[in-house]
Protein backbone atom coordinates (compact mmCIF):
# COMPACT_ATOMS: atom_id res chain seq x y z
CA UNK A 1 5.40 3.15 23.92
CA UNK A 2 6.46 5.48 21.20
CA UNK A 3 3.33 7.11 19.54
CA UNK A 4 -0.32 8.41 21.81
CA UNK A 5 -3.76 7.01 22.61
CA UNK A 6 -6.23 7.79 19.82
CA UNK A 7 -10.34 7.55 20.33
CA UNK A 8 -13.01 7.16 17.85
CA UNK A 9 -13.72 10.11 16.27
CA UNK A 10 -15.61 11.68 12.97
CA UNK A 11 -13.13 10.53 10.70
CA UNK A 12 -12.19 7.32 11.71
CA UNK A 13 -14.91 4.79 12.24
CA UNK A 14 -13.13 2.81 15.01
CA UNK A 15 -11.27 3.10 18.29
CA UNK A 16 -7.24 2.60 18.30
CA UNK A 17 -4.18 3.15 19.14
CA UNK A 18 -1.20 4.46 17.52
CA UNK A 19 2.34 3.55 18.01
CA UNK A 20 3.84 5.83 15.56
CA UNK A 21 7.24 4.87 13.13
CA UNK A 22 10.62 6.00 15.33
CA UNK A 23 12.06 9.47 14.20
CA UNK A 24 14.45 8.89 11.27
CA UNK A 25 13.28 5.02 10.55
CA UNK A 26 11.60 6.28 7.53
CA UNK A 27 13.53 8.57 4.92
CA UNK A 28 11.93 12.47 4.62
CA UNK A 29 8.57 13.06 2.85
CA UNK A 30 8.27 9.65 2.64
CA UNK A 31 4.71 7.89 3.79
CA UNK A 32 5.43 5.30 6.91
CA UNK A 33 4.24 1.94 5.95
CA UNK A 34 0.50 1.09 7.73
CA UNK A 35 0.79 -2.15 10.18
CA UNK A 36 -3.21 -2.82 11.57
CA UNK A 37 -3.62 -4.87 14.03
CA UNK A 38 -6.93 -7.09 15.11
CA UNK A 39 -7.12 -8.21 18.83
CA UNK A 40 -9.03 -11.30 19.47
CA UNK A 41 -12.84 -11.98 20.84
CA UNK A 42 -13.32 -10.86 24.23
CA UNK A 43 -10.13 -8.79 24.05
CA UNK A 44 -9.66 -5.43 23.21
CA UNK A 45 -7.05 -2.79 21.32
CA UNK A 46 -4.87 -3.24 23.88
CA UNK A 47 -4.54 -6.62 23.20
CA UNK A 48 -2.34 -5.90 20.21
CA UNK A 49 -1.07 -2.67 21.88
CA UNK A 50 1.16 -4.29 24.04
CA UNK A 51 2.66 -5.77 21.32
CA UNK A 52 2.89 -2.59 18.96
CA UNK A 53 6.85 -2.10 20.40
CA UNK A 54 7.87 -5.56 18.66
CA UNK A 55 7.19 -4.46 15.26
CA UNK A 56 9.82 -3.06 12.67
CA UNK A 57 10.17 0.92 13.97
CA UNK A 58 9.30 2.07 9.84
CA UNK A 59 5.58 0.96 10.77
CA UNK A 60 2.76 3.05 11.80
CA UNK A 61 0.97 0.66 14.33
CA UNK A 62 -2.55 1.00 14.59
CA UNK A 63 -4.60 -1.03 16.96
CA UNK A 64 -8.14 -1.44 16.34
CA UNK A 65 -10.79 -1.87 19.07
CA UNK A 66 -13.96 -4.18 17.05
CA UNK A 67 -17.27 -2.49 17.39
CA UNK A 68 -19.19 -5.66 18.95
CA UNK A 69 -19.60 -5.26 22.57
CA UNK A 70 -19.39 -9.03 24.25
CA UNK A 71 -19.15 -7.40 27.80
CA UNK A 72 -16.93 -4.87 30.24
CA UNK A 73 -13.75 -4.11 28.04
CA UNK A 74 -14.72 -7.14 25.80
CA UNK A 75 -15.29 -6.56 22.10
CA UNK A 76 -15.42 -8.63 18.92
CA UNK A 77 -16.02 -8.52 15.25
CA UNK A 78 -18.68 -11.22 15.36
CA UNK A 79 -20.43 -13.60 17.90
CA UNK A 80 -19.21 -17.04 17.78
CA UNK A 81 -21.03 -20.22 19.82
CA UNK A 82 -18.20 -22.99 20.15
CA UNK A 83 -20.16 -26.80 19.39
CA UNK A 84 -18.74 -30.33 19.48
CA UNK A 85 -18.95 -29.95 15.64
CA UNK A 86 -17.00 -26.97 15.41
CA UNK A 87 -17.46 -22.97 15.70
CA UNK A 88 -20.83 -21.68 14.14
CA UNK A 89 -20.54 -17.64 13.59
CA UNK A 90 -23.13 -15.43 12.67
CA UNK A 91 -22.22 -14.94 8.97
CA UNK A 92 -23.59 -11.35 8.60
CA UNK A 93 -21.88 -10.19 11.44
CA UNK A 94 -18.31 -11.57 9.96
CA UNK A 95 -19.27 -10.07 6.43
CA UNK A 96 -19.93 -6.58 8.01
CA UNK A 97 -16.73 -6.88 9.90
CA UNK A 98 -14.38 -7.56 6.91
CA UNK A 99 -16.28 -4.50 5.09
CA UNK A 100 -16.00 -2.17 7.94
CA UNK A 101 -12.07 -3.21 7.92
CA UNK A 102 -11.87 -2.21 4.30
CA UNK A 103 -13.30 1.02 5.40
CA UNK A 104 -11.42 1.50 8.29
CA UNK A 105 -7.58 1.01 6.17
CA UNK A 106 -8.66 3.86 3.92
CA UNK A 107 -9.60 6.40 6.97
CA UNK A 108 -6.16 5.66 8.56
CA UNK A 109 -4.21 5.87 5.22
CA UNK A 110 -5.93 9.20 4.92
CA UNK A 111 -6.21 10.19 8.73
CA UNK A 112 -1.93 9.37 9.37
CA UNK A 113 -0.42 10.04 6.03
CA UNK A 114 0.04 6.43 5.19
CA UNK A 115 1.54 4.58 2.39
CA UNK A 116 -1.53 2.83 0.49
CA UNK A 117 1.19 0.35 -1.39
CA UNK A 118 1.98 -0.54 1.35
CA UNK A 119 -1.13 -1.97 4.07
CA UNK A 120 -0.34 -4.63 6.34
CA UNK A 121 -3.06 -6.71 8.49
CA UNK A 122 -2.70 -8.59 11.52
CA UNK A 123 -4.31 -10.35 14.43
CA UNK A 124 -4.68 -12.79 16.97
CA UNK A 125 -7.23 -15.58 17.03
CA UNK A 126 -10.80 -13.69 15.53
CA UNK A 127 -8.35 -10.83 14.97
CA UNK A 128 -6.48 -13.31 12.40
CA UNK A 129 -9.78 -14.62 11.14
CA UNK A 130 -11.07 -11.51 10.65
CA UNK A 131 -7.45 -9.99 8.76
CA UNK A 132 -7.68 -12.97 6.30
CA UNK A 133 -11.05 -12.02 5.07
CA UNK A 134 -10.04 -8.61 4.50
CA UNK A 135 -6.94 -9.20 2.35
CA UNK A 136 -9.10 -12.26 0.38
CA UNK A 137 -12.05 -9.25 -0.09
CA UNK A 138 -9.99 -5.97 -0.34
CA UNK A 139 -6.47 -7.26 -1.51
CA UNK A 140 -6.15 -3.84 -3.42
CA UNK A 141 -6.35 -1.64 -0.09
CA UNK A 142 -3.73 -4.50 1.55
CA UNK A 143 -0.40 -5.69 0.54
CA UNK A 144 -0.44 -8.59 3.21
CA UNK A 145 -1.99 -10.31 6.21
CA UNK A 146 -0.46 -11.73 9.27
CA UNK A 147 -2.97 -14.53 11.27
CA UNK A 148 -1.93 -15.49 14.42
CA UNK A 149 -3.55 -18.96 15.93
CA UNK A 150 -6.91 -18.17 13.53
CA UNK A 151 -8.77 -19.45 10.96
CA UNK A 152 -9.88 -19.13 7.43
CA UNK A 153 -13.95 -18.53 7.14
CA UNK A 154 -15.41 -20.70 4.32
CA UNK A 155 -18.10 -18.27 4.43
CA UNK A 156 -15.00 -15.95 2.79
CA UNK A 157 -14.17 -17.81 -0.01
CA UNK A 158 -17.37 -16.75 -1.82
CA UNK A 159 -16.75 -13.08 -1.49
CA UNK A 160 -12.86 -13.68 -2.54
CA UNK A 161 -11.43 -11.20 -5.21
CA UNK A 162 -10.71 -12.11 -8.86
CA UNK A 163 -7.37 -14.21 -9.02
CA UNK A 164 -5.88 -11.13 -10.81
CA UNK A 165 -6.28 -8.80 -7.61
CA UNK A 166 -4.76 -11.62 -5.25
CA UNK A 167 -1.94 -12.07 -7.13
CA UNK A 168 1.67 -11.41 -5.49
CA UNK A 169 -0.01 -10.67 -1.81
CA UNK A 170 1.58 -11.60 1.25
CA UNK A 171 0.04 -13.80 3.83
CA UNK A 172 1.67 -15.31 7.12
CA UNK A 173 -0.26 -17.92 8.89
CA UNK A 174 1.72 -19.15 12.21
CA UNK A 175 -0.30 -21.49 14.37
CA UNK A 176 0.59 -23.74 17.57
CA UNK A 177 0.41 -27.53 17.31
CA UNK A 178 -0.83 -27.53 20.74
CA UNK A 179 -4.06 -25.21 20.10
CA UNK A 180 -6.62 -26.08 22.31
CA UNK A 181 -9.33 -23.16 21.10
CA UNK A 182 -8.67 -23.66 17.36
CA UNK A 183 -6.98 -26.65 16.32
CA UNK A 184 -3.84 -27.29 14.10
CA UNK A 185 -6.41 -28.95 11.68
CA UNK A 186 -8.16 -25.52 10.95
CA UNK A 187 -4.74 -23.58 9.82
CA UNK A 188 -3.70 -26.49 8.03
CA UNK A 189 -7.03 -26.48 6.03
CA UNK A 190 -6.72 -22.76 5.60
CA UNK A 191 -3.27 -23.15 4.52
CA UNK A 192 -4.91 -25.78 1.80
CA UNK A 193 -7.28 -23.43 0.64
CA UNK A 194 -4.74 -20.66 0.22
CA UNK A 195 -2.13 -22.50 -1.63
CA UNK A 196 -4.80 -22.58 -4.53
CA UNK A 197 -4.75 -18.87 -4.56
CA UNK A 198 -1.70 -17.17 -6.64
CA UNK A 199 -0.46 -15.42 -3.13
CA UNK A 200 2.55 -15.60 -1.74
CA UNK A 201 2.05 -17.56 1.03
CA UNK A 202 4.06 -18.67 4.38
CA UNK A 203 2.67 -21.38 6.70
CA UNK A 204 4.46 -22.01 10.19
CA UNK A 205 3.57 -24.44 12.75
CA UNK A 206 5.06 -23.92 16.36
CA UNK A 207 5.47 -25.93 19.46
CA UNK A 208 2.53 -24.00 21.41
CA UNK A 209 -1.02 -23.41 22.50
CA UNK A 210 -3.68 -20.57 21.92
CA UNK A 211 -1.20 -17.60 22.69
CA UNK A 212 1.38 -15.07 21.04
CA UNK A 213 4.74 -16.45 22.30
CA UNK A 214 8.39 -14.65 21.99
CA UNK A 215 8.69 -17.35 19.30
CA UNK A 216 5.83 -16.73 17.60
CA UNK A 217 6.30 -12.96 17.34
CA UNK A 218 9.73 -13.01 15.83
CA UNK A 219 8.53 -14.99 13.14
CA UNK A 220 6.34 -12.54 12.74
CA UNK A 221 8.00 -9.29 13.20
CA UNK A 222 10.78 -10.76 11.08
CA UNK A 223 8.39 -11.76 8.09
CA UNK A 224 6.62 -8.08 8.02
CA UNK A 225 10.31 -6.80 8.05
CA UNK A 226 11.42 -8.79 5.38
CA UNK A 227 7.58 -7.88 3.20
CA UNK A 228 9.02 -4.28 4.08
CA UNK A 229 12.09 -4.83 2.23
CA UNK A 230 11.38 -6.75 -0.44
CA UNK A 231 8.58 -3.99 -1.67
């Protein structure tokens, strides 16, 4: 993988990894776009890692260990109990997580040189949860989110940014019709919710389960190609 192993240290809050942008994909003096990547509960930054070689070679990859430990190599953003009625999260937790997200994009924009026009979120399952509240909270530290087979919190609409601050952001929500963790039903409600926001929004459903296929990637590393492009 092109780019090294990085470790928490005093000036950014969070353990990662970098892939770093290919020699020459980006032209001289010029800040590499910031890609940030969210791994899903019970995972862990390499997760997301293993993925990092997919994405367009202009990107500085970051992935992002959460600071909850669920167990060995385990780690989340917040604890989630799975009933008959649907997940219950502990609120404070999730709200600490988006913050500390926020906090996180400006170290690495800082730490790496990064272009702050243009931020990019992503993740898988809680990692997708968790990179739609931070673009609805902080849309001025992020041009666009990617969520991969998650959700949208309604304990994030509250904290939402004005209309005004939303406006022209990206968001890609891809989701499998076969989910057996978190149902079609949720990204199409999320999806609902969105579309009343003024963000630009695209909303694929795939033939799949709970997972990050070949399928489901290019959609993805096409989309954040395209977002490159068109900025």
């Amino acid at each position: 993988m092109n780019g090294v192993t990085g470790h928490a240290s005093r000036a950014l809050s969070l353990v990662h990894v970098v892939r770093a942008p290919a020699p020459g994909a980006n032209a001289e003096g010029e800040r590499p776009p910031l890609l940030v990547l969210l791994h899903g509960v019970g995972a862990n930054e390499h997760q997301m890692a293993n993925i990092a070689p997919a994405f367009d070679p202009r990107f500085l990859v970051v992935s992002v260990r959460s600071p909850l430990v669920l167990g060995p190599n385990a780690f989340g953003w917040f604890h989630v109990t799975f009933t008959p009625q649907g997940p219950v999260i502990d609120a404070e937790e999730a709200e600490a997580g988006w913050a500390l997200i926020a906090r996180f994009v400006d170290e690495s924009v800082s730490a790496y040189a990064a272009d702050p026009a243009r931020v990019y979120v992503g993740g898988f399952s809680q990692g997708a949860i968790m990179s739609l509240a931070a673009l609805l909270t902080a849309p001025r530290k992020i041009a666009g989110a990617v969520a991969m087979s998650g959700r949208l919190l309604p304990e994030v609409l509250p904290h939402a940014a004005p209309a005004d601050e939303l406006r022209g952001r990206r968001v890609l929500i891809v989701h499998g019709e076969a989910d057996e963790k978190l149902g079609i039903h949720l990204a199409r409600w999320a999806r609902e919710q969105l579309e009343r926001l003024p963000l630009e929004l695209t909303y694929r459903e795939l033939p799949m389960a709970h997972a990050i296929t070949d399928e489901s990637l290019a959609v993805v590393t096409d989309w954040l190609s395209t977002s490159l492009d068109s900025a």
